[in-house]
Protein backbone atom coordinates (compact mmCIF):
# COMPACT_ATOMS: atom_id res chain seq x y z
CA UNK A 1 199.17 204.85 83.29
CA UNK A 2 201.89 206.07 85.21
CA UNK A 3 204.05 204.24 87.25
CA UNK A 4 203.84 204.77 91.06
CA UNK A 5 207.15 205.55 93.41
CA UNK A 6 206.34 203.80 96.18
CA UNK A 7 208.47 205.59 98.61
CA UNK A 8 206.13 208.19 99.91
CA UNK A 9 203.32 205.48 100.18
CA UNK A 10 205.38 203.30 101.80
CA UNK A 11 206.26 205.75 104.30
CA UNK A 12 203.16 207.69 104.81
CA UNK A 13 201.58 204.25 105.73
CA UNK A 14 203.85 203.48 108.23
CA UNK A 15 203.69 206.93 110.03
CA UNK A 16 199.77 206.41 109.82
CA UNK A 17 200.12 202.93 111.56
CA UNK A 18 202.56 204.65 113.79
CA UNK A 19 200.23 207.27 114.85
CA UNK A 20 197.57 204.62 115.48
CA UNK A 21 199.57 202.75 117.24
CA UNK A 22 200.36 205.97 119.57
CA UNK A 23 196.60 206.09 120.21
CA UNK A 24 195.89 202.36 120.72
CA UNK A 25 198.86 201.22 122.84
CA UNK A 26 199.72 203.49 124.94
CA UNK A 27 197.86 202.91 127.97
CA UNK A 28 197.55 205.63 130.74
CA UNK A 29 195.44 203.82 133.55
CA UNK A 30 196.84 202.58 137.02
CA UNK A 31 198.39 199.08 135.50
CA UNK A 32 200.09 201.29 132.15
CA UNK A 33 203.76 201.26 131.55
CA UNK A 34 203.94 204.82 131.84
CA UNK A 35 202.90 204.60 135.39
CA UNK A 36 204.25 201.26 136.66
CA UNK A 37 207.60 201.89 135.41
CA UNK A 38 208.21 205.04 135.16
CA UNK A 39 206.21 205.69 138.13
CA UNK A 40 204.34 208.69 136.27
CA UNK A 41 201.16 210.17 137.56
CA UNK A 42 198.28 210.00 135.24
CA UNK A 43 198.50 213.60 133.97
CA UNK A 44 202.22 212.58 133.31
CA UNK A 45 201.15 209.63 131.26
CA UNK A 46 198.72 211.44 129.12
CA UNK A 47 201.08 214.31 128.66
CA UNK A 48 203.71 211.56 127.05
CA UNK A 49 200.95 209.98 125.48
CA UNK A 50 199.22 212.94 123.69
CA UNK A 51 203.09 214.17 122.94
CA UNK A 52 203.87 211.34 121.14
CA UNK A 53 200.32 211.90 119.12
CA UNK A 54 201.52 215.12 117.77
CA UNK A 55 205.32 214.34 117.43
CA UNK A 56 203.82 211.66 114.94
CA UNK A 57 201.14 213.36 113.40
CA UNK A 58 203.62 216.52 112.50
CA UNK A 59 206.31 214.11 111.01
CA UNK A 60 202.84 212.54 108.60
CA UNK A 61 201.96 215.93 107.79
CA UNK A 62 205.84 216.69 107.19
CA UNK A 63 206.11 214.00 104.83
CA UNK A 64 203.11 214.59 102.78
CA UNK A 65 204.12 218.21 101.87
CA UNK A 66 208.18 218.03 101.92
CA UNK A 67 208.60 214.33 100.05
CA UNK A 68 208.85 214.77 96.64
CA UNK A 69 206.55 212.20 94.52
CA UNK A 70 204.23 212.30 91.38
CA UNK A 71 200.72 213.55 91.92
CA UNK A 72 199.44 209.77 91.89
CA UNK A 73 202.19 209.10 94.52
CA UNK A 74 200.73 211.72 96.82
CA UNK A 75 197.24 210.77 96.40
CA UNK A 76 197.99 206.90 96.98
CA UNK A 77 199.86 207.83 99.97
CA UNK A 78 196.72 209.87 101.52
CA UNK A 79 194.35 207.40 100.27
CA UNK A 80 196.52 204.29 102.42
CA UNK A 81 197.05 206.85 105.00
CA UNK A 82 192.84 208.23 105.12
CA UNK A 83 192.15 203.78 104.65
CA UNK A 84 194.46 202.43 107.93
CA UNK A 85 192.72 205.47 109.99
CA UNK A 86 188.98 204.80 109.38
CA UNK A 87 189.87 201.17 109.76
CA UNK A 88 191.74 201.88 113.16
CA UNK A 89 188.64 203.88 114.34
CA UNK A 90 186.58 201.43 113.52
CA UNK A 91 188.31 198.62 114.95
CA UNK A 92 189.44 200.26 118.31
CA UNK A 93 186.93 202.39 118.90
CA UNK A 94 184.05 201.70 121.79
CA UNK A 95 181.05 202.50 120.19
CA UNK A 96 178.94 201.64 123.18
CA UNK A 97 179.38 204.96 124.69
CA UNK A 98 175.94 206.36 125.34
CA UNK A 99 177.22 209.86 125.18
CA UNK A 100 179.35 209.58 121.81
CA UNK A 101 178.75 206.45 120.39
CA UNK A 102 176.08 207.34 118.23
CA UNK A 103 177.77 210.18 116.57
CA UNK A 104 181.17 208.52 116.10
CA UNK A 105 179.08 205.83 114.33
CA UNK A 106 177.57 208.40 112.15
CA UNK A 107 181.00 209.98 111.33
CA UNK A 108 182.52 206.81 110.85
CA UNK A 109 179.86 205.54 108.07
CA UNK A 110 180.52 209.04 106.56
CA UNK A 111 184.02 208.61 106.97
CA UNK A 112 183.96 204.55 105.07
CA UNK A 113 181.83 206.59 102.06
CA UNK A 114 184.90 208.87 101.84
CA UNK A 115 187.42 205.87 101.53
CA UNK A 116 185.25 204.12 99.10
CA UNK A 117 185.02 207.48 96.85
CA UNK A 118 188.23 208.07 97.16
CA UNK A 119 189.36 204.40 96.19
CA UNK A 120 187.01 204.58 93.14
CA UNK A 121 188.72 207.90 92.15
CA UNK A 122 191.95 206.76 92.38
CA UNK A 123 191.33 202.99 91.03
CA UNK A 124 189.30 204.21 87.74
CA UNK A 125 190.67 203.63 84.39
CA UNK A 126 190.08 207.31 83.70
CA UNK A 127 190.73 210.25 85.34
């Protein structure tokens, strides 16, 4: 088995839990710190909020394709990085919404199949 460079894995975790963090913390209502000390209007919030969700996402996707790393590098990285998002989703997210919730559920079971198959793939003694 070949050994692992844990740089991109390292890295393309903590972008992931960066980019969650974009989505859970930033908070746009009346009380938010975008609007009570900035004094931004709600479309202002969610314009610096949404920003921040691409600036993020673009500098994931950058790393994946520019860092160099072994092919079990790269798929270690995306398999941490595809792990902390289904968990986020499934820990932040409000299923209760009549409208969505049912569907997100769906996606998300879907979703926790992928991570397992991919985790088996990657974890198997032979490739």
């Amino acid at each position: 088995m070949t050994s692992v460079q844990p740089a991109k894995p390292i890295t393309s975790s903590l972008i992931a839990l960066l980019w969650l963090a974009c989505f859970v913390f930033i908070d746009t209502s009346s009380r938010g710190f975008l609007q009570t000390f900035f004094n931004d209007t709600e479309v202002e919030a969610n314009a610096w909020k949404w920003t921040a969700i691409i600036l993020v996402g673009i500098a994931w996707l950058l790393v994946q394709i520019f860092m160099d790393a072994p092919g079990a590098a790269s798929r270690l990285s995306l398999a941490l990085s595809g792990t902390i998002m289904w968990l986020g989703l499934l820990l932040f997210y409000r299923f209760d919404n009549p409208a969505y919730g049912g569907a997100v559920a769906f996606f998300a079971l879907i979703g926790g199949l992928m991570v397992v198959i991919i985790w088996i793939r990657y974890l198997a003694d032979e490739f």
